[in-house]
C-alpha atoms as a PDB file:
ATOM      1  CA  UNK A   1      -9.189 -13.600  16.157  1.00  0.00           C
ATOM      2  CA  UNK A   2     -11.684 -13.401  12.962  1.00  0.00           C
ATOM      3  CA  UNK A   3      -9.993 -12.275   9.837  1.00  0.00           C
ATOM      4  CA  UNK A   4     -11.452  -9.077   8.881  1.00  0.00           C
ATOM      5  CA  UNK A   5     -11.651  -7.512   5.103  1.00  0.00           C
ATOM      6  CA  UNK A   6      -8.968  -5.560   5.352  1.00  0.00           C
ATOM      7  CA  UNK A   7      -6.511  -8.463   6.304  1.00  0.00           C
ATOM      8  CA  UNK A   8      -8.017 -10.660   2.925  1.00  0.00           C
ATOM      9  CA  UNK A   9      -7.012  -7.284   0.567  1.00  0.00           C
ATOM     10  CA  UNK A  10      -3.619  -7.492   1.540  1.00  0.00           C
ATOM     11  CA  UNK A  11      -3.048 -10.901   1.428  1.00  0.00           C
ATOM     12  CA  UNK A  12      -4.611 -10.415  -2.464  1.00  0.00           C
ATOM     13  CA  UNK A  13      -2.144  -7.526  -3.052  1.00  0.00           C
ATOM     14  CA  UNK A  14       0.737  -9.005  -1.368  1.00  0.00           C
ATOM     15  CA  UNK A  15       0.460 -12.098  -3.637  1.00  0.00           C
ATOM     16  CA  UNK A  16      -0.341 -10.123  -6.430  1.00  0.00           C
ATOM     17  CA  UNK A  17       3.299  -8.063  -5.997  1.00  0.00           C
ATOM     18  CA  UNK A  18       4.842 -11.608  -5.279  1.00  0.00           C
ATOM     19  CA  UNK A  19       4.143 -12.830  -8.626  1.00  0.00           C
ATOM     20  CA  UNK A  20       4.973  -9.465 -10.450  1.00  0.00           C
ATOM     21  CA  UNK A  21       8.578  -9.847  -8.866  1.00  0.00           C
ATOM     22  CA  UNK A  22       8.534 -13.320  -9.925  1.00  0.00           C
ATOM     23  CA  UNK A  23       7.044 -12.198 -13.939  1.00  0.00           C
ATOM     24  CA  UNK A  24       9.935  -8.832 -13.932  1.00  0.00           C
ATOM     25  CA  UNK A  25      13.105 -10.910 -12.704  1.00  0.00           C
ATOM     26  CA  UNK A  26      12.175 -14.366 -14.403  1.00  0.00           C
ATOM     27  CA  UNK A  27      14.250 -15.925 -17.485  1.00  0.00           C
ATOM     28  CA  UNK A  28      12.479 -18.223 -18.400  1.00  0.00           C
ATOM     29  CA  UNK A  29       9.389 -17.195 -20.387  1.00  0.00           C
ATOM     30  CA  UNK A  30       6.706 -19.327 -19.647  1.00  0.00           C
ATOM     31  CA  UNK A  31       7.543 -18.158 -16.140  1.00  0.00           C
ATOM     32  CA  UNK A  32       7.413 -14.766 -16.778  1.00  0.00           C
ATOM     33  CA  UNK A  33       3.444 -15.099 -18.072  1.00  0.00           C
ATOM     34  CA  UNK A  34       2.556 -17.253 -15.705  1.00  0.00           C
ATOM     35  CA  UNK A  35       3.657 -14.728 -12.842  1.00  0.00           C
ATOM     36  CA  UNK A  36       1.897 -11.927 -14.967  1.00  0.00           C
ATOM     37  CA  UNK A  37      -1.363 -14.005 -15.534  1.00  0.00           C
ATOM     38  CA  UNK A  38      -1.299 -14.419 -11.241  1.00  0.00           C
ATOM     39  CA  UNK A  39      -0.494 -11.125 -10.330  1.00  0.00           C
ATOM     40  CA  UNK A  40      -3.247  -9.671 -12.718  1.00  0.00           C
ATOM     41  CA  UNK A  41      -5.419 -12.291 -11.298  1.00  0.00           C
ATOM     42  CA  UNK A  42      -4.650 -11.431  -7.647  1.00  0.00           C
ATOM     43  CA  UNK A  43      -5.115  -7.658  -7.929  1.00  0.00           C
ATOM     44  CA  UNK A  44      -8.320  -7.945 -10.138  1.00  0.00           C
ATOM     45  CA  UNK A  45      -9.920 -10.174  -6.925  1.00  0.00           C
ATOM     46  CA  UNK A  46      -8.403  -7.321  -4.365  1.00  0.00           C
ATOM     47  CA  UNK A  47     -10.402  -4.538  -6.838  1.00  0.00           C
ATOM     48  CA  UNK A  48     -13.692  -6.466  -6.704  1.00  0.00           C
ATOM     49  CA  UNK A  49     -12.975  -6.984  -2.329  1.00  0.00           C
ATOM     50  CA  UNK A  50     -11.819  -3.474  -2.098  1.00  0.00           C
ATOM     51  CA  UNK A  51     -15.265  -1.752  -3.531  1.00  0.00           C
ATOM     52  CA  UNK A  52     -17.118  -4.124  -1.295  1.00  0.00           C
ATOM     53  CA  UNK A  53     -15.286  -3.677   1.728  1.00  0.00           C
ATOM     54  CA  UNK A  54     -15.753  -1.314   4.395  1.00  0.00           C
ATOM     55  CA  UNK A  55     -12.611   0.182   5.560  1.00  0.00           C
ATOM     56  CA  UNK A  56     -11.747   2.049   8.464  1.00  0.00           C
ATOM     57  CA  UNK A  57      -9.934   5.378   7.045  1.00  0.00           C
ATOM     58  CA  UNK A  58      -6.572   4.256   8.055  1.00  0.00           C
ATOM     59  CA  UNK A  59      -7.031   0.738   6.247  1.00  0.00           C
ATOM     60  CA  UNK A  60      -8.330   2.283   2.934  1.00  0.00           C
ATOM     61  CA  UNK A  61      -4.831   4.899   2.992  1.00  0.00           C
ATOM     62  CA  UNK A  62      -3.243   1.631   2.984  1.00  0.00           C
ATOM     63  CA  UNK A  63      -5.012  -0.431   1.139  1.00  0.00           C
ATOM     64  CA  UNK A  64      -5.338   2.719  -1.999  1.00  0.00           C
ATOM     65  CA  UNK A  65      -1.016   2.697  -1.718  1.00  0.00           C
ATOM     66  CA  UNK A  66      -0.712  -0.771  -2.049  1.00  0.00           C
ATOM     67  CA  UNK A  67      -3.055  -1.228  -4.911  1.00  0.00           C
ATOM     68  CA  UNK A  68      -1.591   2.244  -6.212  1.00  0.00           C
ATOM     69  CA  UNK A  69       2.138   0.061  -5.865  1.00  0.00           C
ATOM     70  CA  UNK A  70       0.753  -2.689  -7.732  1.00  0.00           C
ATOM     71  CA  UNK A  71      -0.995  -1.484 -10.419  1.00  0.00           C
ATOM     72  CA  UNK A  72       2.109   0.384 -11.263  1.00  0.00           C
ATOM     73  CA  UNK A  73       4.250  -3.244 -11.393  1.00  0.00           C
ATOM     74  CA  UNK A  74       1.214  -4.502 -13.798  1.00  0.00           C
ATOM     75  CA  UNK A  75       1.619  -1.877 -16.065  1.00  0.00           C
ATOM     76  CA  UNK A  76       5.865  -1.909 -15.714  1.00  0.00           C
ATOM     77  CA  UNK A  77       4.961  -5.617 -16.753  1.00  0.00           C
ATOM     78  CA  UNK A  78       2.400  -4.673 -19.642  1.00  0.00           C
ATOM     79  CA  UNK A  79      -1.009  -4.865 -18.366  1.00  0.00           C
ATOM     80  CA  UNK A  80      -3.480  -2.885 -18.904  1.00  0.00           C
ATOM     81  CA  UNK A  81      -4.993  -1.563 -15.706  1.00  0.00           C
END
């Protein structure tokens, strides 16, 4: 079965959440950036797939809550997005 846009999105956001939990419940520092560098980096690549995507209405409702969901752990984490 071919791998459509949708299913590349999520696999950005999903990493992207990942590495926030790993940046929020780290103690070590270096950890702690590193996890906020990736998750930043994973959800900036979903934005730039999501506005060329096209996305059945059901997959964009779920697609906009999950990026909604993440951009709200960048921010809890200090980003600017």
């Amino acid at each position: 079965m071919p791998y459509r846009e949708v299913d590349f999105l999520i696999v950005h956001i999903r990493a992207g959440l990942t590495w926030s939990r790993i940046a929020a419940t780290s103690h070590h520092e270096a950890r702690r950036q590193r996890g906020r560098a990736q998750a930043r980096k994973a959800y900036d690549r979903a934005l730039a797939l999501q506005e060329k995507a096209a996305l059945k209405q059901n997959e964009a409702a779920r697609v906009r809550t999950n990026m909604e969901y993440l951009r709200s752990e960048l921010r809890r984490l200090g980003e600017d997005v």
